[in-house]
C-alpha atoms as a PDB file:
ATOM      1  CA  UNK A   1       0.000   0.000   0.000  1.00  0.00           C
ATOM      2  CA  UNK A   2       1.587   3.351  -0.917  1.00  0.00           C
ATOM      3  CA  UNK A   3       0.247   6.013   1.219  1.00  0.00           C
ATOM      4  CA  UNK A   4       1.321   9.801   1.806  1.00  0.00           C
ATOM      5  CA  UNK A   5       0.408  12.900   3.455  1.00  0.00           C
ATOM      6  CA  UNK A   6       1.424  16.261   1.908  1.00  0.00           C
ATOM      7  CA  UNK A   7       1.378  19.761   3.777  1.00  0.00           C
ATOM      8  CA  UNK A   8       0.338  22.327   0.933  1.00  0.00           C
ATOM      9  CA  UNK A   9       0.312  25.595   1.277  1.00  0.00           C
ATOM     10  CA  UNK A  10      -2.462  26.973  -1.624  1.00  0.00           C
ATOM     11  CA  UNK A  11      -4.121  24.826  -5.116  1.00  0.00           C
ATOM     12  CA  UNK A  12      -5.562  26.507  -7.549  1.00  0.00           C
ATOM     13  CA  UNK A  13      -8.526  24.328  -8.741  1.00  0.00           C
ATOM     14  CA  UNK A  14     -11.329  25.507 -11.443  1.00  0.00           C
ATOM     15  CA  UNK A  15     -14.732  26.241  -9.554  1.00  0.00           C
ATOM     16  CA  UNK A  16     -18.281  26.378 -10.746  1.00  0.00           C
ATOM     17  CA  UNK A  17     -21.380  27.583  -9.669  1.00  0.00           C
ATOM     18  CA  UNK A  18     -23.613  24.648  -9.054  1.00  0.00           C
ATOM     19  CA  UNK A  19     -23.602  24.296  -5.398  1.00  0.00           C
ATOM     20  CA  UNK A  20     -23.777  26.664  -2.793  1.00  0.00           C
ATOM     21  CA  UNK A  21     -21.272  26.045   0.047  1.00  0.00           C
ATOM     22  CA  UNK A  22     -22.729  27.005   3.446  1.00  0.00           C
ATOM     23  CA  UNK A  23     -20.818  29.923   5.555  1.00  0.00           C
ATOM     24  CA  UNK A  24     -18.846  28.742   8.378  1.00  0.00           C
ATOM     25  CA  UNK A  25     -18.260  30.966  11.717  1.00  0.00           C
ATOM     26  CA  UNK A  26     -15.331  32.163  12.645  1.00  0.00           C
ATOM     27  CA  UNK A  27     -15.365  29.857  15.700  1.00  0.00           C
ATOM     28  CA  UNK A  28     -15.696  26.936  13.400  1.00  0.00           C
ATOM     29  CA  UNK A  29     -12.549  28.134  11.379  1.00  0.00           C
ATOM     30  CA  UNK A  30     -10.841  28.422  14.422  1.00  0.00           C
ATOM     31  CA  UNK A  31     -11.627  25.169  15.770  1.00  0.00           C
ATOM     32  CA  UNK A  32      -9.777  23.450  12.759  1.00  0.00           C
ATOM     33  CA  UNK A  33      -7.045  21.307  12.794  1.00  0.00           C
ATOM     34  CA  UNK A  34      -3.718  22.436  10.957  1.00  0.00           C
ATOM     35  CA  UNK A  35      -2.698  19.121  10.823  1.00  0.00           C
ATOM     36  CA  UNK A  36      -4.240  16.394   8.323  1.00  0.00           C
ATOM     37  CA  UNK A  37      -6.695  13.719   9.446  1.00  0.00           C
ATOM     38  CA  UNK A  38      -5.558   9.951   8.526  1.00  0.00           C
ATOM     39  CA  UNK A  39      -5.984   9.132   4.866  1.00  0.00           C
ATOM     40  CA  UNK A  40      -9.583   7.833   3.938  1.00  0.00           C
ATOM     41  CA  UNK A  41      -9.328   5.849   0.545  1.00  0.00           C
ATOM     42  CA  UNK A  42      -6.245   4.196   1.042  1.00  0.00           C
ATOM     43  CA  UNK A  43      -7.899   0.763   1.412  1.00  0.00           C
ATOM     44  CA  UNK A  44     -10.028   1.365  -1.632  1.00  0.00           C
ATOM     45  CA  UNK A  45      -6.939   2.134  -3.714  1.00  0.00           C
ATOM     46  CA  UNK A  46      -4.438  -0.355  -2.100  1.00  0.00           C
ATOM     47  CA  UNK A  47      -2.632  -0.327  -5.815  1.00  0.00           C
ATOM     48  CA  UNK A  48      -1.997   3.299  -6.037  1.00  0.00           C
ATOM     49  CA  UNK A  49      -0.272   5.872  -3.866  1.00  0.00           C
ATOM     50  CA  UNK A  50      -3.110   8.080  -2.162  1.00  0.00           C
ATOM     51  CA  UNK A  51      -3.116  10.627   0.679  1.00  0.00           C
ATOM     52  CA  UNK A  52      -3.861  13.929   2.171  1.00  0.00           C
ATOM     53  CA  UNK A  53      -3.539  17.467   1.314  1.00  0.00           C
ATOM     54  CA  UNK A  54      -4.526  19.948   3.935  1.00  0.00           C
ATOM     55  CA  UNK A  55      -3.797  23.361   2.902  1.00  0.00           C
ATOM     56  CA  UNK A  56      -5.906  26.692   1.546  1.00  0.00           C
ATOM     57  CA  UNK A  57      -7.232  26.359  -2.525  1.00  0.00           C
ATOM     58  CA  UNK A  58      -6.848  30.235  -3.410  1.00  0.00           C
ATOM     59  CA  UNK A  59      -7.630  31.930  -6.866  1.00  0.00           C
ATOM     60  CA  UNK A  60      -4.882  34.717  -7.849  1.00  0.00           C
ATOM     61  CA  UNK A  61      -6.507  36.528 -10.648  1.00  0.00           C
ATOM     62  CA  UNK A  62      -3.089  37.971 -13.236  1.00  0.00           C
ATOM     63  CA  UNK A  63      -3.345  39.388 -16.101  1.00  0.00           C
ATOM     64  CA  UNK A  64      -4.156  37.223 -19.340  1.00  0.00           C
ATOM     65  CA  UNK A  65      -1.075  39.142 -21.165  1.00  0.00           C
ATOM     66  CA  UNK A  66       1.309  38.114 -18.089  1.00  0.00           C
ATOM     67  CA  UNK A  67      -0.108  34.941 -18.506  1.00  0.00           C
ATOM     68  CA  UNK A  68       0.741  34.256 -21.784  1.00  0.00           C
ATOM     69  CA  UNK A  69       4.054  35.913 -21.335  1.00  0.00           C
ATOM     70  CA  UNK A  70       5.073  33.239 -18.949  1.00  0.00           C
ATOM     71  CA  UNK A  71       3.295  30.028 -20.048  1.00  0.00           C
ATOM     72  CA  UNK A  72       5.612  28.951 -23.145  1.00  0.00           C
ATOM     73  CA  UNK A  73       4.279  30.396 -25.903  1.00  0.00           C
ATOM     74  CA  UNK A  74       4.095  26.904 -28.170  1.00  0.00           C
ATOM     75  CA  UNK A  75       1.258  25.861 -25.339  1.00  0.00           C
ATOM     76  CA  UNK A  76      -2.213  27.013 -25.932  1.00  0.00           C
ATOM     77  CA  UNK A  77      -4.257  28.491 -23.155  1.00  0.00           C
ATOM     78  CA  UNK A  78      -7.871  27.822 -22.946  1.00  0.00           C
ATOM     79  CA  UNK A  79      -9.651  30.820 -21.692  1.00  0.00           C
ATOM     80  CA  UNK A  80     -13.041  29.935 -22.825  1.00  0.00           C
ATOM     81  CA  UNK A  81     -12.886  27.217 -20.212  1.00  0.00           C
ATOM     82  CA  UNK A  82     -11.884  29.247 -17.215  1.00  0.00           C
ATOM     83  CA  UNK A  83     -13.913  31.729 -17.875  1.00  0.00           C
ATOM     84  CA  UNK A  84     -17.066  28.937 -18.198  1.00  0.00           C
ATOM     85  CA  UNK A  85     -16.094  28.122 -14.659  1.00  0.00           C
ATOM     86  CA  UNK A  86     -15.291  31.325 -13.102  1.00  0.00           C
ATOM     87  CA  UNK A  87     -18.440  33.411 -13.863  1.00  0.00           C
ATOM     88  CA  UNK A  88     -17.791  36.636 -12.395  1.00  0.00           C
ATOM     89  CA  UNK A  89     -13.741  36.496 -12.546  1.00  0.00           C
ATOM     90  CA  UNK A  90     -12.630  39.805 -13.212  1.00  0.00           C
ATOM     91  CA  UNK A  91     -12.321  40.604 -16.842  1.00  0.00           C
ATOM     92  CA  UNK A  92      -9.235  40.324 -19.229  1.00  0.00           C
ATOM     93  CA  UNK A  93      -7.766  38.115 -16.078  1.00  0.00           C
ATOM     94  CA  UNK A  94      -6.304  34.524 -15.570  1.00  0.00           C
ATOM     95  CA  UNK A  95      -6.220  32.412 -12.984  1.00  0.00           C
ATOM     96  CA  UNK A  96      -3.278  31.115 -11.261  1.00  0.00           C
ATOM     97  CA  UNK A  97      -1.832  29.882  -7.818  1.00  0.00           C
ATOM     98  CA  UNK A  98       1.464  30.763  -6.927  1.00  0.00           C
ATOM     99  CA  UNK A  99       4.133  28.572  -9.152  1.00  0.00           C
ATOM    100  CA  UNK A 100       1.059  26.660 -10.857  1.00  0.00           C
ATOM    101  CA  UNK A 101      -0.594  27.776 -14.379  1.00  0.00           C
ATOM    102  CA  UNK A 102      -3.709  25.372 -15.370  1.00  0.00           C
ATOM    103  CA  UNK A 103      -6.380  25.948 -18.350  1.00  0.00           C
ATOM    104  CA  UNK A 104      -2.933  25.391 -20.439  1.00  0.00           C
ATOM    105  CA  UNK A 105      -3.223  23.191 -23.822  1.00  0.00           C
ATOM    106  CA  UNK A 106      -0.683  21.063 -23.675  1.00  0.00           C
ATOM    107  CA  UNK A 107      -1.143  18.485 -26.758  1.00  0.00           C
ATOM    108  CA  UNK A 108      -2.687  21.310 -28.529  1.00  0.00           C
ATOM    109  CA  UNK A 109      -6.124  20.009 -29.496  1.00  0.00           C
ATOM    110  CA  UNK A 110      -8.086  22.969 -27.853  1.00  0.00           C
ATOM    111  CA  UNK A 111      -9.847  20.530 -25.646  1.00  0.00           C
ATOM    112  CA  UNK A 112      -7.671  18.815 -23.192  1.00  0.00           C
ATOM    113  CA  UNK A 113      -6.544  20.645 -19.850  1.00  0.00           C
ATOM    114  CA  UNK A 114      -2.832  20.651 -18.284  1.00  0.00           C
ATOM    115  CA  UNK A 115      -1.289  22.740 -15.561  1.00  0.00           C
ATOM    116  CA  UNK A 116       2.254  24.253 -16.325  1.00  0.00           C
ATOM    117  CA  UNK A 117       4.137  24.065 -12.915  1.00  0.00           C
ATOM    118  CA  UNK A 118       8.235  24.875 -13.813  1.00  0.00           C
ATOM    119  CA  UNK A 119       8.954  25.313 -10.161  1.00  0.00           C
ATOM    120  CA  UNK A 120       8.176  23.002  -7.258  1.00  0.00           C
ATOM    121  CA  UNK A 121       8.693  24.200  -3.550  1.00  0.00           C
ATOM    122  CA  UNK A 122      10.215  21.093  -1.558  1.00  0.00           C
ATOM    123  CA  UNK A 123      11.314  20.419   2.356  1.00  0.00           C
ATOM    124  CA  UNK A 124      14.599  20.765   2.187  1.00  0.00           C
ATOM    125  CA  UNK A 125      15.218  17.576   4.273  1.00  0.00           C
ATOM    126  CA  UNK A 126      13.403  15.779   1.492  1.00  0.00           C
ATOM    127  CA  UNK A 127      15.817  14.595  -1.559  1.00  0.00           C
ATOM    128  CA  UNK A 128      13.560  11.670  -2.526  1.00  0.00           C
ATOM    129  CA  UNK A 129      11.332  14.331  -3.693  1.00  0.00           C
ATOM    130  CA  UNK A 130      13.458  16.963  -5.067  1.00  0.00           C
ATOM    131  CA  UNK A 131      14.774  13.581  -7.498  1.00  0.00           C
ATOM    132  CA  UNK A 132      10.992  12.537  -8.018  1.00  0.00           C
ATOM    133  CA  UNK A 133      10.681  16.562  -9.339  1.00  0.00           C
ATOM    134  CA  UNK A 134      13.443  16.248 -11.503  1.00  0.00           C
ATOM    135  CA  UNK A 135      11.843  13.407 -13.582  1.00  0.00           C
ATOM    136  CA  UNK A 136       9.060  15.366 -14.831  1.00  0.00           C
ATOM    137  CA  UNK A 137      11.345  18.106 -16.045  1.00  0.00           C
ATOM    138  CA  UNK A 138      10.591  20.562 -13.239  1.00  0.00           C
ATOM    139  CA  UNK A 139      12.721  22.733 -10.821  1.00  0.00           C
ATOM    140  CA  UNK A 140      12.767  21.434  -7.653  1.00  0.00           C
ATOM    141  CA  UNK A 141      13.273  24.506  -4.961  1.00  0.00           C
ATOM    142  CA  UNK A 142      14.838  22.949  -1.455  1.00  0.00           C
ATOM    143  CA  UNK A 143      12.393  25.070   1.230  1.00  0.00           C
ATOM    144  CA  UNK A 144      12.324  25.147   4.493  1.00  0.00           C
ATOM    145  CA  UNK A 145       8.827  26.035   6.269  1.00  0.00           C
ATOM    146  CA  UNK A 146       7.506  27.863   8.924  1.00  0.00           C
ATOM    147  CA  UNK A 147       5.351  25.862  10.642  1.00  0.00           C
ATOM    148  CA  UNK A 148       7.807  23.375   9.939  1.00  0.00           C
ATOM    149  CA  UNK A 149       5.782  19.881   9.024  1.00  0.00           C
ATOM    150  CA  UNK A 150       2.113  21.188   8.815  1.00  0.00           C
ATOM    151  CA  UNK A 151       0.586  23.253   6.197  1.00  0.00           C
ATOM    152  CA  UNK A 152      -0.083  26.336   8.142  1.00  0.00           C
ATOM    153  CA  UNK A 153      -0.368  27.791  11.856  1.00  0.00           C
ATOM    154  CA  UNK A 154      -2.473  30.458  13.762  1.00  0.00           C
ATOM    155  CA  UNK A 155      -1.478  33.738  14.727  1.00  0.00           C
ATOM    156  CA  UNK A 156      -3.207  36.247  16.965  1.00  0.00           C
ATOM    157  CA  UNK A 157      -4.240  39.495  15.072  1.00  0.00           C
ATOM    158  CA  UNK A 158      -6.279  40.630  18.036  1.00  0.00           C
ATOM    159  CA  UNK A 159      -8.749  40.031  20.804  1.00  0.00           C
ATOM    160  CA  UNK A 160     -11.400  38.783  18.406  1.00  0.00           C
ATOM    161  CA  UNK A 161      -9.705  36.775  15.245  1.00  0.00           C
ATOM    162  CA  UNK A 162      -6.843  35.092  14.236  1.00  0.00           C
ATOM    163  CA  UNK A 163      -4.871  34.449  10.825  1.00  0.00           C
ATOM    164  CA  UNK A 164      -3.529  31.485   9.629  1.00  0.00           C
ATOM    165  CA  UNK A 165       0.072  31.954   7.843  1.00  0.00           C
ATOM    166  CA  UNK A 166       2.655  29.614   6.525  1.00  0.00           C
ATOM    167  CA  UNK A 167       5.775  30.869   5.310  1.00  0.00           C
ATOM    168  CA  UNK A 168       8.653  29.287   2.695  1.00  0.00           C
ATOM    169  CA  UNK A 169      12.038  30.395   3.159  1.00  0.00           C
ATOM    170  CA  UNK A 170      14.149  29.176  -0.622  1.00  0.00           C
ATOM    171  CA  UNK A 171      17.841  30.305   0.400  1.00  0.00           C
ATOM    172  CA  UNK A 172      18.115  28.235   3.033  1.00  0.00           C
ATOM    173  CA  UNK A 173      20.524  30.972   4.827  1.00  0.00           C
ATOM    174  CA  UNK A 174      17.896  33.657   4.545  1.00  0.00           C
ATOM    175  CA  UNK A 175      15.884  35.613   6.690  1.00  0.00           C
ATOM    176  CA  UNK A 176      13.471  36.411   4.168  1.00  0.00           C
ATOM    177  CA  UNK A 177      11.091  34.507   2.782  1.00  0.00           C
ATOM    178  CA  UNK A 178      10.526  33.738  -0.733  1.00  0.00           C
ATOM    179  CA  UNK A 179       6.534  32.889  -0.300  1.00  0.00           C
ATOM    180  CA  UNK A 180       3.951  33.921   2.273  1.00  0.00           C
ATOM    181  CA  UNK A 181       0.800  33.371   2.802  1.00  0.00           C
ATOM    182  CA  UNK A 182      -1.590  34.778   5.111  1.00  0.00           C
ATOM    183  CA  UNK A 183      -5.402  34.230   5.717  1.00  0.00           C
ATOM    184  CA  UNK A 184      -8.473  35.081   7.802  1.00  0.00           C
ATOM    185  CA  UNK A 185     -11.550  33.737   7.982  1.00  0.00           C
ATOM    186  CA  UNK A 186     -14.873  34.736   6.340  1.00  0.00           C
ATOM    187  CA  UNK A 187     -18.468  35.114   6.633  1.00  0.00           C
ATOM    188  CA  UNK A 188     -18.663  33.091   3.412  1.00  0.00           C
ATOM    189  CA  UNK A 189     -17.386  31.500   0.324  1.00  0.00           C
ATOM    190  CA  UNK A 190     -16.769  34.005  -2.450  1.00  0.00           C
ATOM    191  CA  UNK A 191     -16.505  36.660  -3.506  1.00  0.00           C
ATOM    192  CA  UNK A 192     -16.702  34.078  -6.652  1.00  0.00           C
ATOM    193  CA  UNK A 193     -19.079  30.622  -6.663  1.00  0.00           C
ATOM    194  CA  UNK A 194     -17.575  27.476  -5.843  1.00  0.00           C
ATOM    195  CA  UNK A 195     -18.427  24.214  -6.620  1.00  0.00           C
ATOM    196  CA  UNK A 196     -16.994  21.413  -4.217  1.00  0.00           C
ATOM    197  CA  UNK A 197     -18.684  18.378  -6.272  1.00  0.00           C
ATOM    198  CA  UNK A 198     -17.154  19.221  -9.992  1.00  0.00           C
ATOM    199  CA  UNK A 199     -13.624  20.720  -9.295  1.00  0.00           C
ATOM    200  CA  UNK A 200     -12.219  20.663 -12.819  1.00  0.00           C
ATOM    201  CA  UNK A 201      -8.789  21.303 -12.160  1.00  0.00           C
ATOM    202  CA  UNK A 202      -8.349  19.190 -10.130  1.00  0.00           C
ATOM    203  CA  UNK A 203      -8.601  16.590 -12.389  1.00  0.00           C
ATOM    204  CA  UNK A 204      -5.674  18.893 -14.679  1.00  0.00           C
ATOM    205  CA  UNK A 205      -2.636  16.362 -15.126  1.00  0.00           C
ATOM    206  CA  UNK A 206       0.832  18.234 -14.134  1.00  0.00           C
ATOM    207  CA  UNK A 207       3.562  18.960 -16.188  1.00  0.00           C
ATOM    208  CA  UNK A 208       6.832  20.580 -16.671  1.00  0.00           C
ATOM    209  CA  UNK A 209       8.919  19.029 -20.023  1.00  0.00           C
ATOM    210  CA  UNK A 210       5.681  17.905 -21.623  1.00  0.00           C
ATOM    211  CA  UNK A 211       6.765  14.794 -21.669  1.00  0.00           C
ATOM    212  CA  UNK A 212       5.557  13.076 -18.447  1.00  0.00           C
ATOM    213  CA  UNK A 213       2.642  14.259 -16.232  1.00  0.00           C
ATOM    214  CA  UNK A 214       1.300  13.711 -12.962  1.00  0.00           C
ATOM    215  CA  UNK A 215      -2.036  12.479 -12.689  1.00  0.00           C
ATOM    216  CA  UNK A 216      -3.155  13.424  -9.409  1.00  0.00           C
ATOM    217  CA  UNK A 217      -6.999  13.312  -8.562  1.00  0.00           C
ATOM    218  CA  UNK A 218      -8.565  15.154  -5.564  1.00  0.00           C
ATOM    219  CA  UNK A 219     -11.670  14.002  -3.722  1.00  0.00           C
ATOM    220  CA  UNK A 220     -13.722  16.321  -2.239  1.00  0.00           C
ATOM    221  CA  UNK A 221     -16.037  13.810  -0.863  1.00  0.00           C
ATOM    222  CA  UNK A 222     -14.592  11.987   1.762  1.00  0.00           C
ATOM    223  CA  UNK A 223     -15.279  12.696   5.591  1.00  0.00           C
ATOM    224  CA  UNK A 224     -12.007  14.964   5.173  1.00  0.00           C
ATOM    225  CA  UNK A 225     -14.200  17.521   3.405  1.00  0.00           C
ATOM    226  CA  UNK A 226     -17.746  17.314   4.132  1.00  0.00           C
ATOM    227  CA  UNK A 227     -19.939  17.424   7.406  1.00  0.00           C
ATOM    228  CA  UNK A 228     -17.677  19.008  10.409  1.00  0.00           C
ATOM    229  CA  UNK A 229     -14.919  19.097   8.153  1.00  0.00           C
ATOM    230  CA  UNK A 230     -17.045  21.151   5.246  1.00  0.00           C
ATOM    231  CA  UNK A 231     -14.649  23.965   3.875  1.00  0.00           C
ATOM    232  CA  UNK A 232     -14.143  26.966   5.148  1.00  0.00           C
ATOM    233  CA  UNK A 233     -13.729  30.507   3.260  1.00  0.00           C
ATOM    234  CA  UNK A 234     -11.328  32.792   3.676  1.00  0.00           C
ATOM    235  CA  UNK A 235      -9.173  36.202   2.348  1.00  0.00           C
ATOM    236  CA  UNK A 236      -5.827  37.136   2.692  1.00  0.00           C
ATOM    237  CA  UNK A 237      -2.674  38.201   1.113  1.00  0.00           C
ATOM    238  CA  UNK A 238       0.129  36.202  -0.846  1.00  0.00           C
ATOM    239  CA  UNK A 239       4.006  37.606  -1.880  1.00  0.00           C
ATOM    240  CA  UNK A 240       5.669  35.923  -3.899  1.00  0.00           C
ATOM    241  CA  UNK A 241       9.355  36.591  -4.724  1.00  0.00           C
ATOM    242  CA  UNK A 242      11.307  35.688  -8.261  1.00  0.00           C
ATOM    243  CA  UNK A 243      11.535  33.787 -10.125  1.00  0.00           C
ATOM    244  CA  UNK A 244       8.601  32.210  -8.925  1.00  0.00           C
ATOM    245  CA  UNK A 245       6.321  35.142 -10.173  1.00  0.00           C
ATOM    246  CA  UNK A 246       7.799  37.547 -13.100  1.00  0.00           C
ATOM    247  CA  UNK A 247       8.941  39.820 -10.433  1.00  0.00           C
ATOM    248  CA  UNK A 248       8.225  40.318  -6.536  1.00  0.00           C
ATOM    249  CA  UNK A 249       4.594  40.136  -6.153  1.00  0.00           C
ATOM    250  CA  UNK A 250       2.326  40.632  -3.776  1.00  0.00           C
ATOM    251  CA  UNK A 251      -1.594  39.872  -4.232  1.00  0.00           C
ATOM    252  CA  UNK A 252      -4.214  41.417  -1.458  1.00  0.00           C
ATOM    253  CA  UNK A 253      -7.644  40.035  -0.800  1.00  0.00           C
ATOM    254  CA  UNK A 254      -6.946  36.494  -2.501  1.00  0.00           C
ATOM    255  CA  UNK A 255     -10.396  34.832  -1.971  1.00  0.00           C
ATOM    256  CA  UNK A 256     -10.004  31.128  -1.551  1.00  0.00           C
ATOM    257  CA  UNK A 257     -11.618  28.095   0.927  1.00  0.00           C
ATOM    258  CA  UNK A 258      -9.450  26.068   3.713  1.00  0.00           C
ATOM    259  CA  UNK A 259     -10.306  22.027   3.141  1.00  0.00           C
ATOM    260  CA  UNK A 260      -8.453  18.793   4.010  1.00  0.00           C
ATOM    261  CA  UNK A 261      -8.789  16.736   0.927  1.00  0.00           C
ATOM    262  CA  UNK A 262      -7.841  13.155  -0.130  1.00  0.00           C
ATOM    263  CA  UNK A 263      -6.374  12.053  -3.363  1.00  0.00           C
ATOM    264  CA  UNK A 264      -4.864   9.371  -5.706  1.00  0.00           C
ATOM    265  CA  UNK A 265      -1.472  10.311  -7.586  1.00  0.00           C
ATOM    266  CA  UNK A 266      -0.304   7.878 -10.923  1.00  0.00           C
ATOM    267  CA  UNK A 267       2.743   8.926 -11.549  1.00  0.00           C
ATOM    268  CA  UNK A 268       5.249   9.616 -14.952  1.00  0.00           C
ATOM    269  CA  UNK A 269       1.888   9.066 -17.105  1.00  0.00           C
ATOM    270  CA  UNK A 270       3.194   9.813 -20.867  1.00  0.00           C
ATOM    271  CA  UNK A 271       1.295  13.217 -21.189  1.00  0.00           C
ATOM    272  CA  UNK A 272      -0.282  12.395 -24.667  1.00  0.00           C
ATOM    273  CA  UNK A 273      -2.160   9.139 -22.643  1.00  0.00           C
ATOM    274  CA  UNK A 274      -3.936  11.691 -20.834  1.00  0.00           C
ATOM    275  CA  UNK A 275      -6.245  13.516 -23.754  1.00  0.00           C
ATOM    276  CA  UNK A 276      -9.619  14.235 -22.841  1.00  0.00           C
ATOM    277  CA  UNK A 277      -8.980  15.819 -19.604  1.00  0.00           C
ATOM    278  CA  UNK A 278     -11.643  19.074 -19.755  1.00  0.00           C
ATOM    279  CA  UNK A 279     -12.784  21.839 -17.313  1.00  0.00           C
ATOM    280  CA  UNK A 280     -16.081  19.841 -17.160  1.00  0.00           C
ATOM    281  CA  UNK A 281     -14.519  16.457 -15.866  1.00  0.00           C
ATOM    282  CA  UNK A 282     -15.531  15.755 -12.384  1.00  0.00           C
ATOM    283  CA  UNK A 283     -13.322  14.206  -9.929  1.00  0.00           C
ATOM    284  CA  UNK A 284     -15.854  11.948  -8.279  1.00  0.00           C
ATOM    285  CA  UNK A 285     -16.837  10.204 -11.472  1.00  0.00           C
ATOM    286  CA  UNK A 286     -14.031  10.361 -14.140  1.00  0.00           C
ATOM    287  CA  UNK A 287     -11.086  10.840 -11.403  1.00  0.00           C
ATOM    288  CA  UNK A 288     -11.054   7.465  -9.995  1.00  0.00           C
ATOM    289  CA  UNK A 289     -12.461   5.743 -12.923  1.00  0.00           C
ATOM    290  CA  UNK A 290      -9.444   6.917 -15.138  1.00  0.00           C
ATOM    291  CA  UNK A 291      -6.684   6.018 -11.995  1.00  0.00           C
ATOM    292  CA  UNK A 292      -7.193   2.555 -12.355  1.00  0.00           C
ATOM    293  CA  UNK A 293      -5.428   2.638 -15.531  1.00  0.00           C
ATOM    294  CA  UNK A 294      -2.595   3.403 -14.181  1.00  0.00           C
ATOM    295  CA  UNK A 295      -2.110   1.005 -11.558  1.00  0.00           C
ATOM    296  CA  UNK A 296       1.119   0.342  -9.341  1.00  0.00           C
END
């Protein structure tokens, strides 16, 4: 059985507008866990690696033009399908998270969704990763991480509220981080709709070189992310440094939703196996269908 649990810091998944997420109370938020709860499906999938992910999935809205300017320019970017699932986004923008492009057309048949992720932020302590990184042709960036080993902690902002931060320092000898994150509970999810049953890009294979892709698919329908442990909204602010944004960056009121979710990872899947991968794939039904093709 191969099992894993990740600390991430943000995902950028598509969202739709189908279901209405109830609000959550700040004392809710508050009562949350920062670490993950044990992995759910891993005796369902015994012949695949699964795991956790407990982290914040926040939308950065850049421009299209910066955008394009980063994403090679041989790969496609398909805009009609973000903007489908983001009704509302602000106009003449893309969205991204962090290091990690999606909507990008990889095999170039207008159809077929890929994220672009060049960079990969990595514990430090971790080289069995940082070589795993290196076989899909992206950079892997030794980090270290404050919290070290969970995927974010609380600080005190007042009397009344608390943030929840997580910051990754990239020269190792630094002071100064090269990503933070910082976030704060909300009344509710928004300000754009989210859909927690259809999560499009989350079913968006990985990829660096083109060549090989990660095929990891996220579950938002486990007992990690529904009842008690339903997601929870929240705003904030992210800085990013280069060159893992054009230039020093950093992006105020970043809307996004707190949630522990569980997923199954195939990995080194030839990239042009993995056609047919759309914004309108959902990762309940096609998700674990299509992972059993690529058993361990």
């Amino acid at each position: 059985m191969n099992s894993i649990t990740l600390a991430l810091t943000s995902l950028l998944f598509s969202l739709t507008s189908s279901l209405s997420v109830p609000s959550f109370t700040q004392a809710h938020f508050l009562s949350a866990r920062s670490d993950s709860s044990p992995n759910p499906i891993a005796t369902l999938y015994p012949n695949n690696v699964t795991g956790t992910i407990n982290g914040t999935i926040a939308i950065v809205p850049i421009s299209y033009q910066l955008a394009r300017s980063i994403i090679p320019a041989k790969y496609g970017i398909l805009r009609e399908a973000y903007e489908n699932q983001l009704p509302g986004f602000p106009g003449d923008s893309y969205p991204k998270i962090l290091i990690y492009y999606p909507f990008v057309d990889l095999i170039g048949d207008g159809y077929s969704s890929f994220a672009y992720e060049p960079y990969i932020l990595l514990s430090s302590e971790n080289a069995l990763a940082q070589q795993g990184a290196l076989a899909y042709g992206e950079i892997p960036v030794p980090a270290n991480f404050t919290p070290s080993l969970n995927a974010y902690a609380f600080e005190s902002v007042d009397d009344d509220s608390q943030e929840i931060f997580l910051d990754a320092y990239t020269n190792l000898s630094s002071t100064h981080p090269a990503v933070t994150t910082q976030f704060k509970p909300t009344g509710s999810i928004g300000p754009w709709p989210f859909e927690l049953q259809v999560l499009p890009t989350s079913e968006e294979p990985t990829f660096a070189d083109g060549l090989s892709c990660d095929n990891q698919i996220n579950l938002f329908n486990t007992a990690l992310s529904t009842g008690k442990n339903a997601p929870v909204g929240v705003v904030g602010n992210i800085m990013v440094k280069a060159p893992y944004f054009a230039t020093d960056t950093t992006f105020c009121d970043v809307y996004g939703i707190k949630v522990d979710i569980a997923f199954i990872e195939n990995n080194l899947v030839p990239c042009s196996e993995l056609k047919g991968y759309t914004s309108e794939r959902s990762s309940e039904h096609y998700g674990a269908e299509r992972s059993l093709d690529y058993k361990r």
